[in-house]
N, C-alpha and C. Protein backbone atom coordinates (compact mmCIF):
# COMPACT_ATOMS: atom_id res chain seq x y z
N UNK A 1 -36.51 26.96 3.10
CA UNK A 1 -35.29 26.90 2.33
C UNK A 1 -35.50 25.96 1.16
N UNK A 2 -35.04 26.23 0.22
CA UNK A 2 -35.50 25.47 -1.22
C UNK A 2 -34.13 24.11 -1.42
N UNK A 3 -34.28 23.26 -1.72
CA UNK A 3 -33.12 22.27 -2.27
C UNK A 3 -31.68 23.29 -2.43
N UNK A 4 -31.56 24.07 -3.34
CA UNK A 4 -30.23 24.40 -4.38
C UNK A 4 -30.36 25.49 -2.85
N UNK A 5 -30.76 26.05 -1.99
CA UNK A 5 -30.06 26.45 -1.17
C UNK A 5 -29.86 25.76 -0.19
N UNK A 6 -30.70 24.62 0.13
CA UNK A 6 -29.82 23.59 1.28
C UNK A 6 -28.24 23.15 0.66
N UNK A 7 -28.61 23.03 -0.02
CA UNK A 7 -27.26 22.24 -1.48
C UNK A 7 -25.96 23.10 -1.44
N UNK A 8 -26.27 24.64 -1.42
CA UNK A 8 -25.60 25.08 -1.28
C UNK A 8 -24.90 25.55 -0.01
N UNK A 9 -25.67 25.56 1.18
CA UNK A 9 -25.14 26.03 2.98
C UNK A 9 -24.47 24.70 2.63
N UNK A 10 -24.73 23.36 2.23
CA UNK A 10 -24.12 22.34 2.95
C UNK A 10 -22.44 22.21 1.84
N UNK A 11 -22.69 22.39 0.66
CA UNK A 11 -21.59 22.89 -0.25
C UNK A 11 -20.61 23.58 0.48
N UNK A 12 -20.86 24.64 1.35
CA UNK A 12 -20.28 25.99 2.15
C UNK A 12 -19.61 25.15 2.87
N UNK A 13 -20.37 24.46 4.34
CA UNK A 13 -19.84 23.70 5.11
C UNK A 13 -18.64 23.32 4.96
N UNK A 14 -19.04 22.50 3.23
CA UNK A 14 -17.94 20.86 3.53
C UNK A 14 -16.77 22.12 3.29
N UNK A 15 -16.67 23.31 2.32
CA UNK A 15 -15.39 23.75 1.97
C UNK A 15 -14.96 24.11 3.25
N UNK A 16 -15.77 24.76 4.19
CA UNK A 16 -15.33 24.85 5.37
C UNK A 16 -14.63 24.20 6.18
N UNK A 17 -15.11 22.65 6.64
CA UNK A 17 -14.65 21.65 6.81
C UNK A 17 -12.93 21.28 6.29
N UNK A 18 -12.80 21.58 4.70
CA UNK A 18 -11.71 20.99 4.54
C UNK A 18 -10.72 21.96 4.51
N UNK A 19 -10.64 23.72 4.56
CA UNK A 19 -10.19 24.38 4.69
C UNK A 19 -9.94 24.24 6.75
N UNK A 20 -10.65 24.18 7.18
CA UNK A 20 -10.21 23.62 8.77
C UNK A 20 -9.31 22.29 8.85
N UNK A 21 -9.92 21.56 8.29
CA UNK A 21 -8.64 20.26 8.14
C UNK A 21 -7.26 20.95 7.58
N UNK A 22 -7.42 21.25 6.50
CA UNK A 22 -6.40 21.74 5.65
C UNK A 22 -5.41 22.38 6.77
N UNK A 23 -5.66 23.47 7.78
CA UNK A 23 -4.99 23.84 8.31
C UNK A 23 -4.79 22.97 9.56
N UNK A 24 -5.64 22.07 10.41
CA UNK A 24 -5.15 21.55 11.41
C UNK A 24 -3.73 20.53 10.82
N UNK A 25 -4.07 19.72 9.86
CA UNK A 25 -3.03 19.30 9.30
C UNK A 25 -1.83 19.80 9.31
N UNK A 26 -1.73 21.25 8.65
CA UNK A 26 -0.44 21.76 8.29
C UNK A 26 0.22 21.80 9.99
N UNK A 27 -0.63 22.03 10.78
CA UNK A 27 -0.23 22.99 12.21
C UNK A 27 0.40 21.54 12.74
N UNK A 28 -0.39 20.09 12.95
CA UNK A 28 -0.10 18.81 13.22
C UNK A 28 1.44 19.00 13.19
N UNK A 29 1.90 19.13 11.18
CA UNK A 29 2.82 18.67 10.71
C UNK A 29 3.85 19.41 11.32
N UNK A 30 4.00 20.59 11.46
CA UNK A 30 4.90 21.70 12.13
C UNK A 30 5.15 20.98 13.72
N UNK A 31 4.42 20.93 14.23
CA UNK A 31 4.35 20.58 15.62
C UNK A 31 5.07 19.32 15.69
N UNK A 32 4.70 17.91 15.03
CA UNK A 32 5.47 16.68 15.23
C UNK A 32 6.79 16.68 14.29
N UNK A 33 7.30 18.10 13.99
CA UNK A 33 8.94 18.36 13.33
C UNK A 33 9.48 18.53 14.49
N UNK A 34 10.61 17.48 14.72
CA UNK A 34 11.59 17.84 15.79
C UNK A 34 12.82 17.30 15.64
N UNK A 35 13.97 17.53 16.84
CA UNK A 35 15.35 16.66 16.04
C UNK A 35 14.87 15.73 16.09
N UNK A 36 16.61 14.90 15.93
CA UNK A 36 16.49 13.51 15.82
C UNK A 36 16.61 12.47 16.91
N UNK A 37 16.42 11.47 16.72
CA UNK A 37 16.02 10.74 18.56
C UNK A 37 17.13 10.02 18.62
N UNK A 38 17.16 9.73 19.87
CA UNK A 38 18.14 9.05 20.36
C UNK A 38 18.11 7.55 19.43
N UNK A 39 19.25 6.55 19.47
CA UNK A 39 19.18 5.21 19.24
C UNK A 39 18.43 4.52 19.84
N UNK A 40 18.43 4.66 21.22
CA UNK A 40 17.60 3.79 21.91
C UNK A 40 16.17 4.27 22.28
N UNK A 41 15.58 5.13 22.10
CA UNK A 41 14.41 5.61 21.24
C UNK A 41 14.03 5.39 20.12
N UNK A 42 14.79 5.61 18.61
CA UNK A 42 14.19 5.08 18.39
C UNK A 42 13.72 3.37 18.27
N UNK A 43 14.89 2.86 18.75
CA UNK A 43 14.57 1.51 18.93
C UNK A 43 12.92 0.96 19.90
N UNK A 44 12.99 2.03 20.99
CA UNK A 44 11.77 1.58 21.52
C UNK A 44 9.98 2.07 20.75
N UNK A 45 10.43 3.11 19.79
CA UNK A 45 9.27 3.65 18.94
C UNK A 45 8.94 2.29 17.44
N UNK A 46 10.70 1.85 17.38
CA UNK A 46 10.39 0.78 16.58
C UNK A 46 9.53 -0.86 17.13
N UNK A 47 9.83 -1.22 18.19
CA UNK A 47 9.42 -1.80 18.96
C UNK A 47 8.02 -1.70 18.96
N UNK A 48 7.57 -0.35 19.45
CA UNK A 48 5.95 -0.25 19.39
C UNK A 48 5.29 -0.36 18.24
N UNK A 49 5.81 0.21 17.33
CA UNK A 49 5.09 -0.14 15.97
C UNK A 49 5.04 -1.25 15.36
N UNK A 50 5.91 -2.40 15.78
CA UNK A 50 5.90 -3.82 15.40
C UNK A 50 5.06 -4.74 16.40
N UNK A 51 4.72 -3.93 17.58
CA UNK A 51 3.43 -4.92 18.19
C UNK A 51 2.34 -4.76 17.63
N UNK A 52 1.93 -3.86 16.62
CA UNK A 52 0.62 -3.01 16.37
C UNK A 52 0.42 -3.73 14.80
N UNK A 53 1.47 -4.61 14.49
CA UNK A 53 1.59 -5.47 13.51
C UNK A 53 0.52 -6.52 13.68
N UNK A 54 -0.21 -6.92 12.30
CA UNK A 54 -1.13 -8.46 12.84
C UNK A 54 -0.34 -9.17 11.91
N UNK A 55 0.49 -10.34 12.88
CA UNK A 55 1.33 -10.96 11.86
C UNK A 55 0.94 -12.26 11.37
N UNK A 56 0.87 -13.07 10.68
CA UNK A 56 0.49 -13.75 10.03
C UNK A 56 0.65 -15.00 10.71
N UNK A 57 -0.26 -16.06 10.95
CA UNK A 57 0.19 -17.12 11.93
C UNK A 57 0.86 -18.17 10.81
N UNK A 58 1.91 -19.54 11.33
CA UNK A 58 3.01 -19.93 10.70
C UNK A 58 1.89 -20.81 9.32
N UNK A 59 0.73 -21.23 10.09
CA UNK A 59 0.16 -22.09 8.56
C UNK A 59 0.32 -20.70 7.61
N UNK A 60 -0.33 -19.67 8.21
CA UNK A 60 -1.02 -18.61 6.69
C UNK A 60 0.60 -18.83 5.82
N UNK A 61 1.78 -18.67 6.56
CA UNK A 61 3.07 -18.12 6.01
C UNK A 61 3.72 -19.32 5.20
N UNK A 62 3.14 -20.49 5.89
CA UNK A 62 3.40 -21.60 4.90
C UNK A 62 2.64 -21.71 3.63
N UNK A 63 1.10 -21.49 3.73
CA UNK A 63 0.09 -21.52 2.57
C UNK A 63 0.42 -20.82 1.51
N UNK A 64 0.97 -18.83 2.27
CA UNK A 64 1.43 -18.28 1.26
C UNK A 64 2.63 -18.51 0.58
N UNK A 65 3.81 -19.00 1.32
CA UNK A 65 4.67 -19.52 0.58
C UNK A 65 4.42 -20.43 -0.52
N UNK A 66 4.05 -21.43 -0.12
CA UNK A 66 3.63 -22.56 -1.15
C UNK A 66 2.94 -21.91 -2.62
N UNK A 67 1.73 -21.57 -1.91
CA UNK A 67 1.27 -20.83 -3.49
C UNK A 67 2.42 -20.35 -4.37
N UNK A 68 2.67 -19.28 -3.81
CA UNK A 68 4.26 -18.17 -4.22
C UNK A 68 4.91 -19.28 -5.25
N UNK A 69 5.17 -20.52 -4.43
CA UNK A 69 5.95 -21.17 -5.77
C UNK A 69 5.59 -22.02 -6.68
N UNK A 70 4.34 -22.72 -5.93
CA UNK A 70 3.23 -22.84 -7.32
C UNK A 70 3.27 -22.23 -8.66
N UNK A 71 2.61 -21.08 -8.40
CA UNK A 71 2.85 -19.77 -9.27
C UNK A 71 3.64 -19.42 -9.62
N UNK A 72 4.85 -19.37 -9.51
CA UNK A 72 6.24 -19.10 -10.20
C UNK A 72 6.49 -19.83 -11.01
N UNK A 73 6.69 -21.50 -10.19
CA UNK A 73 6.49 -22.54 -11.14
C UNK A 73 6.01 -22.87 -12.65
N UNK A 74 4.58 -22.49 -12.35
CA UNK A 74 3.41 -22.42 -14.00
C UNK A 74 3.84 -21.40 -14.50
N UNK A 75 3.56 -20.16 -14.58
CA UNK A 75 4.36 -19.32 -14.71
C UNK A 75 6.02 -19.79 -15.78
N UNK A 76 6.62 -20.33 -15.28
CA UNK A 76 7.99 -20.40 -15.45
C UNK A 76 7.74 -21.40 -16.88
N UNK A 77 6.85 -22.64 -16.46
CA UNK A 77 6.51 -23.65 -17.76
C UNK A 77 6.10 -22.57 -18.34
N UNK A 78 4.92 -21.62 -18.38
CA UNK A 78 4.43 -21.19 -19.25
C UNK A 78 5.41 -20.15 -20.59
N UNK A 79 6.05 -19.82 -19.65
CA UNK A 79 7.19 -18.56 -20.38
C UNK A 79 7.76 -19.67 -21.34
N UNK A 80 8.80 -20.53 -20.61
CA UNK A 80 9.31 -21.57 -21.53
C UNK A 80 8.75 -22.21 -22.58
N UNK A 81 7.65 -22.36 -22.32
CA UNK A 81 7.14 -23.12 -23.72
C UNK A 81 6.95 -22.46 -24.65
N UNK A 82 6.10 -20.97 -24.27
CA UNK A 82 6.01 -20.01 -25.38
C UNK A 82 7.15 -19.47 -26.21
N UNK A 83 8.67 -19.87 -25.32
CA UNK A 83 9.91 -19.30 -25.93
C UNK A 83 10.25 -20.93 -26.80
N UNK A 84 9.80 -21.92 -26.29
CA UNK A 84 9.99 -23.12 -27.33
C UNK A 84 9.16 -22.97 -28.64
N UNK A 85 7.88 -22.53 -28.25
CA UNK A 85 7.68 -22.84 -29.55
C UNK A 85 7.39 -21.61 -30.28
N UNK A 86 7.76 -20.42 -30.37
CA UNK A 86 8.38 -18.92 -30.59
C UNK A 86 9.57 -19.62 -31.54
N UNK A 87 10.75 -20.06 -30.82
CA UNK A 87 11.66 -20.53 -31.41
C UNK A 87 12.17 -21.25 -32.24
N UNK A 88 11.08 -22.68 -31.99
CA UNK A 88 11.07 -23.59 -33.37
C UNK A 88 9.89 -22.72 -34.55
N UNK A 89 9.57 -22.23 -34.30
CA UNK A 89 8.80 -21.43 -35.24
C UNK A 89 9.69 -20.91 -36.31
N UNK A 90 10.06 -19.61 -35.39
CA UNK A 90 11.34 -18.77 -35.79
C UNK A 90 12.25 -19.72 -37.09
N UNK A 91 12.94 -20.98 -36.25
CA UNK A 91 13.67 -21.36 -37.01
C UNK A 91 13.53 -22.21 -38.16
N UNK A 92 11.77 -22.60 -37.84
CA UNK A 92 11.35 -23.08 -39.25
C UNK A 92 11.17 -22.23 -40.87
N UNK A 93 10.84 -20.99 -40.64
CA UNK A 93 10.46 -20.33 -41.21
C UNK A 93 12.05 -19.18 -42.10
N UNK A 94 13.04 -19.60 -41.06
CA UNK A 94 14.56 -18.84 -41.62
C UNK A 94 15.18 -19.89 -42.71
């Protein structure tokens, strides 16, 4: 078998491949359509999906906080000054 026909069976494949996905997908999506759940279902589906959470331990949530307002902070000088001296500019020049 030469290159440009390996190239090509394996070309074949992958369309193959994603035309099989393509449809297990659609069939998935049909299948997990159903009514609607109870309250206390879904409360317990909500439940499970919040253990499956990696939540952040209290330093990370403090560290990130802090930064957060660091950064807002500079940020905040920075805007201001550029509107100070934007402004005395402005009004030197009127």
């Amino acid at each position: 078998m030469s290159r440009e026909d390996e190239r090509a069976a394996s070309r074949a494949r992958r369309q193959a491949d994603q035309v099989d996905t393509t449809d297990t997908v659609a069939a998935s999506v049909g299948s997990e359509r159903r009514g609607r759940v109870t309250p206390p279902q879904y409360l317990r589906e909500v439940r499970g999906e919040l253990r499956k959470v990696a939540w952040p331990s209290r330093r990370e949530v403090v560290s990130y906080t802090i930064t957060v307002l660091v950064v807002t902070a500079v940020l905040t000088l920075i805007v201001w000054g550029m509107d100070w001296v934007l402004r005395n500019a402005a009004l030197e020049f009127l």
